[in-house]
PDB file of N, CA and C in Angstrom:
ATOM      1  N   UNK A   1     -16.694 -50.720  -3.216  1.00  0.00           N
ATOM      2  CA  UNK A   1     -16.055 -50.128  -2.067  1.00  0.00           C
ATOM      3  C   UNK A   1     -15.265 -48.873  -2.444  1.00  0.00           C
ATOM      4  N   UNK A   2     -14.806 -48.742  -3.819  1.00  0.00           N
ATOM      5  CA  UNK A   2     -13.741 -47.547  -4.226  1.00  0.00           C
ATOM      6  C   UNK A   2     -14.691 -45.983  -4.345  1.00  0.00           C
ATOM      7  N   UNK A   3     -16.368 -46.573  -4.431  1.00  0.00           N
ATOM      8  CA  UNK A   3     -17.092 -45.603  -4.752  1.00  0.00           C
ATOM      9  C   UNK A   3     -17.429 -44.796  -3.254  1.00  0.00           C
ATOM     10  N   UNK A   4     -17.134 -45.511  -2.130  1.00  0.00           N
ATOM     11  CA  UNK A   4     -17.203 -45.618  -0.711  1.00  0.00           C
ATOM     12  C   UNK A   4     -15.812 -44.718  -0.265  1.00  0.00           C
ATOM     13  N   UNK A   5     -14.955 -45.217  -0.396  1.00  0.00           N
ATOM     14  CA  UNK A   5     -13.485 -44.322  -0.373  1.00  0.00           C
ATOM     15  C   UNK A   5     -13.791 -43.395  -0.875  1.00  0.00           C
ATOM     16  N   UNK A   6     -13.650 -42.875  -2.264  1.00  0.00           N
ATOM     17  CA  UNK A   6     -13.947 -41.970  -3.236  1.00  0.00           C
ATOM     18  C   UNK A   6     -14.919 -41.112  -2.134  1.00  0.00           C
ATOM     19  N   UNK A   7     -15.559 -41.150  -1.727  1.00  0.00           N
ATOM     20  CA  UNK A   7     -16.642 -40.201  -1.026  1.00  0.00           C
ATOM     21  C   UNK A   7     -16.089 -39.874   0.221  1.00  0.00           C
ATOM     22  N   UNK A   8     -15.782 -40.525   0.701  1.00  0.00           N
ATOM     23  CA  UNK A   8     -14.790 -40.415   2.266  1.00  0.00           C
ATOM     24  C   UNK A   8     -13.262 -39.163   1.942  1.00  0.00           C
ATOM     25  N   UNK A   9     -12.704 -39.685   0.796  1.00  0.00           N
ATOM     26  CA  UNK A   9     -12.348 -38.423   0.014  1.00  0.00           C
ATOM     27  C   UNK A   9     -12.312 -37.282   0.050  1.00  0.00           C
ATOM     28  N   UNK A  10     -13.234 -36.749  -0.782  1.00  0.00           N
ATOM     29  CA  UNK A  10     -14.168 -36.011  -1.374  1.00  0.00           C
ATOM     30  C   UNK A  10     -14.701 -35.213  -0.025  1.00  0.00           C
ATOM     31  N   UNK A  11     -15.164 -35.880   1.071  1.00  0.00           N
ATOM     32  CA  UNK A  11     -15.514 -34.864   2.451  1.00  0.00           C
ATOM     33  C   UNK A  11     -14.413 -34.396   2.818  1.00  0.00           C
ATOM     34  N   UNK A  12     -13.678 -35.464   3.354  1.00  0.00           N
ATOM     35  CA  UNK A  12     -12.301 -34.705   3.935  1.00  0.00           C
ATOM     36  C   UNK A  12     -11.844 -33.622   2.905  1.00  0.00           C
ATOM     37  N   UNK A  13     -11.414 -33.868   1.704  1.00  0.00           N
ATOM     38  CA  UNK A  13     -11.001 -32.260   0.511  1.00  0.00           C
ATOM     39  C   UNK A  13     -11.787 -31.739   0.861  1.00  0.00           C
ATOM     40  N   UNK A  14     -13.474 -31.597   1.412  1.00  0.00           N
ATOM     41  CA  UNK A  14     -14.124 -30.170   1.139  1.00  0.00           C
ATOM     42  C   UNK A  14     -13.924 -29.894   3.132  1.00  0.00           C
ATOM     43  N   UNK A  15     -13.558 -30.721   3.890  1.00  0.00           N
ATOM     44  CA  UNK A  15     -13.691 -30.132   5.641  1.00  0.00           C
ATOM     45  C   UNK A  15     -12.713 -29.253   5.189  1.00  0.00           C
ATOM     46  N   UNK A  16     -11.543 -30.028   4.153  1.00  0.00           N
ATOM     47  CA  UNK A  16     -10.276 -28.837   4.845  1.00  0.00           C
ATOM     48  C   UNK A  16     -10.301 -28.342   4.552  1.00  0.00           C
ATOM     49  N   UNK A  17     -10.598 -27.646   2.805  1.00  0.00           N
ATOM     50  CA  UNK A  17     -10.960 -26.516   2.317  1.00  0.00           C
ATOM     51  C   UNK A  17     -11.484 -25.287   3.091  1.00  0.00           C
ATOM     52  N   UNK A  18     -13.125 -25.981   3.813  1.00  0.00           N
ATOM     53  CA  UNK A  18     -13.744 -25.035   4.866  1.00  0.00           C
ATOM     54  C   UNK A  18     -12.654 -25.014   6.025  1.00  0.00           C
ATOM     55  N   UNK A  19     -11.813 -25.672   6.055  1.00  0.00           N
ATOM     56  CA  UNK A  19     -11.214 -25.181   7.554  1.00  0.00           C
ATOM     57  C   UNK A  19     -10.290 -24.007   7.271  1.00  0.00           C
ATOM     58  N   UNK A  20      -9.726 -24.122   6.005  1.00  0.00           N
ATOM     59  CA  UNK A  20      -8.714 -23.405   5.585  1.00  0.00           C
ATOM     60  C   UNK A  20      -9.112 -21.729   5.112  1.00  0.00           C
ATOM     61  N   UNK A  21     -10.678 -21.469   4.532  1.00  0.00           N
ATOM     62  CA  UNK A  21     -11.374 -20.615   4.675  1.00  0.00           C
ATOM     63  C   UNK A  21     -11.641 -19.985   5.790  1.00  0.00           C
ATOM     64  N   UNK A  22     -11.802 -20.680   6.300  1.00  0.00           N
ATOM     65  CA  UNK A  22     -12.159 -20.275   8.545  1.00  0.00           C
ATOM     66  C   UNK A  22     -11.025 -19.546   9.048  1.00  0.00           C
ATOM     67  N   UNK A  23      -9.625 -20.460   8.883  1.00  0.00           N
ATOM     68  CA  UNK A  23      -8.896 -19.843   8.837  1.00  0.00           C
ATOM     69  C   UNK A  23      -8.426 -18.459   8.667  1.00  0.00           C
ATOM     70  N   UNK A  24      -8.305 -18.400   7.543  1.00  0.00           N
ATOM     71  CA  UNK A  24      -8.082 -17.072   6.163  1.00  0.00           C
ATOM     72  C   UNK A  24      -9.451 -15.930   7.440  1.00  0.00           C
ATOM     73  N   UNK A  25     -10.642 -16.777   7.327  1.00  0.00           N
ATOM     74  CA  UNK A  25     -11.316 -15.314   8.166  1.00  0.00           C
ATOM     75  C   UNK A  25     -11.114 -15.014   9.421  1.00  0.00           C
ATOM     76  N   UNK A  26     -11.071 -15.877  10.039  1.00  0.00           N
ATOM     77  CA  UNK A  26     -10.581 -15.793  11.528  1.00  0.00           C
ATOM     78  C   UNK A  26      -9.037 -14.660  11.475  1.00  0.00           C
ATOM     79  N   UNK A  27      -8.126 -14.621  10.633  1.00  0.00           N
ATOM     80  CA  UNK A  27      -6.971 -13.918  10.195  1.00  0.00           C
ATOM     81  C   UNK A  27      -7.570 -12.270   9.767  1.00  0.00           C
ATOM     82  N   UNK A  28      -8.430 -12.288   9.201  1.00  0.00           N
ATOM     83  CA  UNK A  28      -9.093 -11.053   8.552  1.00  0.00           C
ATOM     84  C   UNK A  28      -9.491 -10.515   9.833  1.00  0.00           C
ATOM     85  N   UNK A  29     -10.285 -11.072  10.465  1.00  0.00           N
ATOM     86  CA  UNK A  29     -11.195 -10.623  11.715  1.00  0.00           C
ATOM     87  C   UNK A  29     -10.062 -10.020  12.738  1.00  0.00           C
ATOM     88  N   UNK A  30      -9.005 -11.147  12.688  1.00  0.00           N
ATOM     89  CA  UNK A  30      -8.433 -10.101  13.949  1.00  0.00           C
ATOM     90  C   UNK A  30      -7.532  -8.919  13.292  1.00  0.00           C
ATOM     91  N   UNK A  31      -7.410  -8.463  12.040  1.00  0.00           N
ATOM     92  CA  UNK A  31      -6.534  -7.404  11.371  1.00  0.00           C
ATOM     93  C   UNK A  31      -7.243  -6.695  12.099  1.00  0.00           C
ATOM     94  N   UNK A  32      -5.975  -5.717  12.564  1.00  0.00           N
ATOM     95  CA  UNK A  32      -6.146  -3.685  13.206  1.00  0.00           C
ATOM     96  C   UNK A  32      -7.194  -2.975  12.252  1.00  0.00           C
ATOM     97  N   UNK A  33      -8.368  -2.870  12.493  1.00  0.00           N
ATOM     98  CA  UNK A  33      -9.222  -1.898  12.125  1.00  0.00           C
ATOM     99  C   UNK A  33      -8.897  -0.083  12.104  1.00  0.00           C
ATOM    100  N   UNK A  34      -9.255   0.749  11.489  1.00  0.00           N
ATOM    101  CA  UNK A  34      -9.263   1.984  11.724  1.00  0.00           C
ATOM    102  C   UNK A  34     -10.672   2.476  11.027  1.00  0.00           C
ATOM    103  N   UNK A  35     -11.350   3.522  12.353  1.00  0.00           N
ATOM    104  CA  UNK A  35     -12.322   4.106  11.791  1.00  0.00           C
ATOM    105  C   UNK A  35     -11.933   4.729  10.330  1.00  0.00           C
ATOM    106  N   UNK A  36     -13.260   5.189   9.579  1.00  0.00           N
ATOM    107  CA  UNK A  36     -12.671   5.853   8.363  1.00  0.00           C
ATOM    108  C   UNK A  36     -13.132   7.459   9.281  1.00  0.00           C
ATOM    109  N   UNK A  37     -13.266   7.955  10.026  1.00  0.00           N
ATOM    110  CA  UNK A  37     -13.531   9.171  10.483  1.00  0.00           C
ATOM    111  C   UNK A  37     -11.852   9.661  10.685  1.00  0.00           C
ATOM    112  N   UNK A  38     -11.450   8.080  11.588  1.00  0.00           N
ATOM    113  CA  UNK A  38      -9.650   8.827  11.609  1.00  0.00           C
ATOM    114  C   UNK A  38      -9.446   8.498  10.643  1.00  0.00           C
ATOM    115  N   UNK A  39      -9.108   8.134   9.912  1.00  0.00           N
ATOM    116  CA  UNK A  39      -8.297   7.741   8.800  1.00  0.00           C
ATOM    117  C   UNK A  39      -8.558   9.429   7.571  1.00  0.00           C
ATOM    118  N   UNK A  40      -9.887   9.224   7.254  1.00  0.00           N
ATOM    119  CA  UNK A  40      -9.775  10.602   6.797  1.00  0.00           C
ATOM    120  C   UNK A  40      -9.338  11.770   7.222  1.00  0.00           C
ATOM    121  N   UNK A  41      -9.672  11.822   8.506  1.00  0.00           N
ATOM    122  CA  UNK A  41      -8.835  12.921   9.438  1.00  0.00           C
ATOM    123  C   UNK A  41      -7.082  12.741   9.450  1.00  0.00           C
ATOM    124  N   UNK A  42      -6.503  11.639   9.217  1.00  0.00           N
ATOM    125  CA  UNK A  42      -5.195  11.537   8.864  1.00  0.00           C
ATOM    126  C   UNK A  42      -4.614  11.927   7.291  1.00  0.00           C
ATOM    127  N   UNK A  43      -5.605  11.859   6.824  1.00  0.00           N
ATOM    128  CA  UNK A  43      -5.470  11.984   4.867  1.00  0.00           C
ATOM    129  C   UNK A  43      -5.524  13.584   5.164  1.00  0.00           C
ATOM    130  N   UNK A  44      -6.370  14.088   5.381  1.00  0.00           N
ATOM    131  CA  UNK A  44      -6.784  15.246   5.056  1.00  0.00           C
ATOM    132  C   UNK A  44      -5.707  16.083   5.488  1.00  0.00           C
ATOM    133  N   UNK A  45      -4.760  15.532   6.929  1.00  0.00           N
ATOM    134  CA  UNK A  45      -3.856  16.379   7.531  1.00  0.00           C
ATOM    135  C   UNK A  45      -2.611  16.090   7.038  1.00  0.00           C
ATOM    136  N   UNK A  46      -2.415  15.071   6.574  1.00  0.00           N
ATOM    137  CA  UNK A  46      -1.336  14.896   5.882  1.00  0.00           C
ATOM    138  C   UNK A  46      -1.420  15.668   4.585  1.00  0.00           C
ATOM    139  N   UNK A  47      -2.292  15.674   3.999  1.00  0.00           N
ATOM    140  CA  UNK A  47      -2.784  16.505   2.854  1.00  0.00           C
ATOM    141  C   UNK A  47      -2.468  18.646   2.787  1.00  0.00           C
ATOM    142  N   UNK A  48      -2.927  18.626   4.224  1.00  0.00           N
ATOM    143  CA  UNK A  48      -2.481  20.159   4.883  1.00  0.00           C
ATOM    144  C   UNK A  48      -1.206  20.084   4.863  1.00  0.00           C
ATOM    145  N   UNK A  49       0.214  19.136   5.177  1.00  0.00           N
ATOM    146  CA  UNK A  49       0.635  19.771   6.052  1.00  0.00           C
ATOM    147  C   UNK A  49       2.087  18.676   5.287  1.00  0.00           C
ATOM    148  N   UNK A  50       1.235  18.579   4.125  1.00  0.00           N
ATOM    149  CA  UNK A  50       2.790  18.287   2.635  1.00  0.00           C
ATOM    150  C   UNK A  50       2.178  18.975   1.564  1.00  0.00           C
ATOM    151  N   UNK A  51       3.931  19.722   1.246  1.00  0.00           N
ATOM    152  CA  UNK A  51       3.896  20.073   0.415  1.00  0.00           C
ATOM    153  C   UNK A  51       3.934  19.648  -1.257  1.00  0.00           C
ATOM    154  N   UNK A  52       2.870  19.779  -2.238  1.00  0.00           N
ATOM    155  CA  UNK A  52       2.811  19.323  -2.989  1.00  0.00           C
ATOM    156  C   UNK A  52       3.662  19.652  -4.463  1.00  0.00           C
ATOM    157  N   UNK A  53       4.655  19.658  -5.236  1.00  0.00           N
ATOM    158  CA  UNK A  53       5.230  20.650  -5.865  1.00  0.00           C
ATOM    159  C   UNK A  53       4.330  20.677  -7.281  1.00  0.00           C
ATOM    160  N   UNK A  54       3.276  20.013  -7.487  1.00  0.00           N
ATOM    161  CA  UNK A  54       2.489  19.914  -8.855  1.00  0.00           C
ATOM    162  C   UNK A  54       1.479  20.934  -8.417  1.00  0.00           C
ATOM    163  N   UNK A  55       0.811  21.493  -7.361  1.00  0.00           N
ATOM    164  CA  UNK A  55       0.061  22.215  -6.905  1.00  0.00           C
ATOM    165  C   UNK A  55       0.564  23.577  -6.404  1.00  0.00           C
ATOM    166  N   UNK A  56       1.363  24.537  -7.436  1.00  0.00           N
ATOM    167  CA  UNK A  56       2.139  25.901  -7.036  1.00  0.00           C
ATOM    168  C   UNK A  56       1.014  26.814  -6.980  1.00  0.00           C
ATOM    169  N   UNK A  57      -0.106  26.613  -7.238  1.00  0.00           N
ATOM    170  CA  UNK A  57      -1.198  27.726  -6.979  1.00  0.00           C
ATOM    171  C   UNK A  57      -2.187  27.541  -5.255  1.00  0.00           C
ATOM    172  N   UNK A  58      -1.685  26.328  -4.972  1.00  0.00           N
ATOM    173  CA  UNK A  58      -2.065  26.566  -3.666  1.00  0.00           C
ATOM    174  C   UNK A  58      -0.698  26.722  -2.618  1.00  0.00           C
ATOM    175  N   UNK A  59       0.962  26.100  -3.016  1.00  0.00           N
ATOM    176  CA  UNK A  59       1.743  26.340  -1.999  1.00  0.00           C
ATOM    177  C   UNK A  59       2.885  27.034  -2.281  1.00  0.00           C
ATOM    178  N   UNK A  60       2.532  27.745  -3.746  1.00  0.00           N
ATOM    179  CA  UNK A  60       3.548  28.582  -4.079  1.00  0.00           C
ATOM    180  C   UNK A  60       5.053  27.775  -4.656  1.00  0.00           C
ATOM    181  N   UNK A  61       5.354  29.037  -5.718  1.00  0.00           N
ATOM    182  CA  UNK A  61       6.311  28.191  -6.437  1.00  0.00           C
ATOM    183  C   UNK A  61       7.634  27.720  -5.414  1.00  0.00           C
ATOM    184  N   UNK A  62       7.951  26.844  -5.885  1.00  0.00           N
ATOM    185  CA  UNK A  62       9.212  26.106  -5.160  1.00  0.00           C
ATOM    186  C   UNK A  62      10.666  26.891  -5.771  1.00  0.00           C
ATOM    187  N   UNK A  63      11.500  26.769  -4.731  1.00  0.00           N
ATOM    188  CA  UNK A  63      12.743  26.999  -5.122  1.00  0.00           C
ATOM    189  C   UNK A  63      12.880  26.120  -6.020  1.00  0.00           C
ATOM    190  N   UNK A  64      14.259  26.425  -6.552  1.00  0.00           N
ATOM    191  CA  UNK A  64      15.135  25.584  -7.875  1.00  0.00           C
ATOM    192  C   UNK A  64      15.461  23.888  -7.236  1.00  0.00           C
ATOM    193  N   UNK A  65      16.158  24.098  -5.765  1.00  0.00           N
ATOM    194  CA  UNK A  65      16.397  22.764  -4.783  1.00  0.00           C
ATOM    195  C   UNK A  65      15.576  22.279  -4.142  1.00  0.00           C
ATOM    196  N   UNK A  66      14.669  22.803  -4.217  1.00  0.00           N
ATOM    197  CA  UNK A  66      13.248  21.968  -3.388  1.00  0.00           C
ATOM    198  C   UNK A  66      11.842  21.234  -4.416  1.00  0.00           C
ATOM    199  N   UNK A  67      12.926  21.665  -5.963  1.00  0.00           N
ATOM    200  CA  UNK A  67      11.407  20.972  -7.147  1.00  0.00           C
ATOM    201  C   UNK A  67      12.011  19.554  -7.385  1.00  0.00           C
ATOM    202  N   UNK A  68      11.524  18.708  -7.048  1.00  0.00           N
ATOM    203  CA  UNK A  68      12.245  17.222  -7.374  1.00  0.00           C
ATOM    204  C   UNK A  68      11.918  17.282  -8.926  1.00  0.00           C
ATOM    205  N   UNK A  69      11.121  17.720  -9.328  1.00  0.00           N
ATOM    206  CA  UNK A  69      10.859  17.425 -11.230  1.00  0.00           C
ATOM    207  C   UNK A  69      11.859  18.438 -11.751  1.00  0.00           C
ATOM    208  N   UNK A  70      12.348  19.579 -11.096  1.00  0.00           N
ATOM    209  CA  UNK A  70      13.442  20.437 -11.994  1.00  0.00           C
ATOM    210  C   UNK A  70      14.368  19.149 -13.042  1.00  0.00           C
ATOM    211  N   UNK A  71      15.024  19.806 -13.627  1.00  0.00           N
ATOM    212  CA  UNK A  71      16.220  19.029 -14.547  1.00  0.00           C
ATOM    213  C   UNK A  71      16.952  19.084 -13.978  1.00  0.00           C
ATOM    214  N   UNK A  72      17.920  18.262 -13.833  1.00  0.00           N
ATOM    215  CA  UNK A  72      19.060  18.192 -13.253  1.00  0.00           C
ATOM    216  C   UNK A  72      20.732  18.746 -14.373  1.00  0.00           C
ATOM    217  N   UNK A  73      20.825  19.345 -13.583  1.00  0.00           N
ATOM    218  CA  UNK A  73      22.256  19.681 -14.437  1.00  0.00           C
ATOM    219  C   UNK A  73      23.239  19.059 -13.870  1.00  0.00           C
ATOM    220  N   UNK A  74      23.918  18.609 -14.925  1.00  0.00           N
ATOM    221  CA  UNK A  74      25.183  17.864 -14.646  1.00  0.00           C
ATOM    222  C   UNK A  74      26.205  18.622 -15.170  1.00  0.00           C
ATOM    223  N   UNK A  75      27.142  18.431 -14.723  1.00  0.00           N
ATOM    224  CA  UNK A  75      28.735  18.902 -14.690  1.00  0.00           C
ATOM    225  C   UNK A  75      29.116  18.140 -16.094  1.00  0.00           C
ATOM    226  N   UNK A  76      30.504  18.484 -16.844  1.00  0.00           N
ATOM    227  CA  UNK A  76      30.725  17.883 -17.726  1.00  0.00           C
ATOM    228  C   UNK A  76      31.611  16.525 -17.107  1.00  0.00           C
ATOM    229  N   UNK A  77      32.444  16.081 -18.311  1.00  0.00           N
ATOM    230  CA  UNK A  77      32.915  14.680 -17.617  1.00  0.00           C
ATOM    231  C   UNK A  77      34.421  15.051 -16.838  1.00  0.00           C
ATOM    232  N   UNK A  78      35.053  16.039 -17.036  1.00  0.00           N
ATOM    233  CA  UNK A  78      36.019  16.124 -15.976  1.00  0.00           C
ATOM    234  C   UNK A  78      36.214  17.286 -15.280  1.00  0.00           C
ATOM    235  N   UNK A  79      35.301  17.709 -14.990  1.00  0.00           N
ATOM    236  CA  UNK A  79      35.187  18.790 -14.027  1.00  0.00           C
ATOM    237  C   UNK A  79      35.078  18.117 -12.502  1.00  0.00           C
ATOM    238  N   UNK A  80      36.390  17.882 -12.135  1.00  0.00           N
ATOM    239  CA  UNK A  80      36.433  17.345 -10.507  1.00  0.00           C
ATOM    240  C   UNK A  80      36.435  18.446  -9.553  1.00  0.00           C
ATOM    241  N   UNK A  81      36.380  18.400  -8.697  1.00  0.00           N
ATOM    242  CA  UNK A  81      36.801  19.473  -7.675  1.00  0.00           C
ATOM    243  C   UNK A  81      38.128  19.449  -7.132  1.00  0.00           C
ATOM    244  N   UNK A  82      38.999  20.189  -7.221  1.00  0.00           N
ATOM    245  CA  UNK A  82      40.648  20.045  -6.446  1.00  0.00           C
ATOM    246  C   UNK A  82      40.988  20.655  -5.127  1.00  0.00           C
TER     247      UNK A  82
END
């Protein structure tokens, strides 16, 4: 009879498994789609329309305050403002 259980088991672990898969796709299926026609059309314009500071031959060199990679200079240690 344990070989009888044992199998009764063994289905139920694999229904829920598949249910739990079904699940998981049924979840996939309803995720927000985007064409890749927009989506590239969003890359590409975002791409136009930021400025890149590693790319100075297409948007021109950056000021000193607008290069995030400049060095930063620091003040010494007691130079406060009064």
């Amino acid at each position: 009879m344990s070989s009888r259980a044992n199998k009764a088991t063994m289905h139920e672990l694999k229904l829920r498994r598949l249910m739990e898969h079904n699940h998981r796709l049924r979840e996939e299926l309803a995720r927000p789609r985007v064409m890749v026609s927009v989506a590239s059309l969003n890359l590409i314009n975002h791409c136009r329309s930021t400025k890149d500071p590693l790319i100075p031959s297409l948007w021109g060199p950056l000021q000193k305050g607008e290069d995030p990679y400049a060095p930063v200079e620091q003040a010494g240690c007691c130079s406060f403002p009064l």
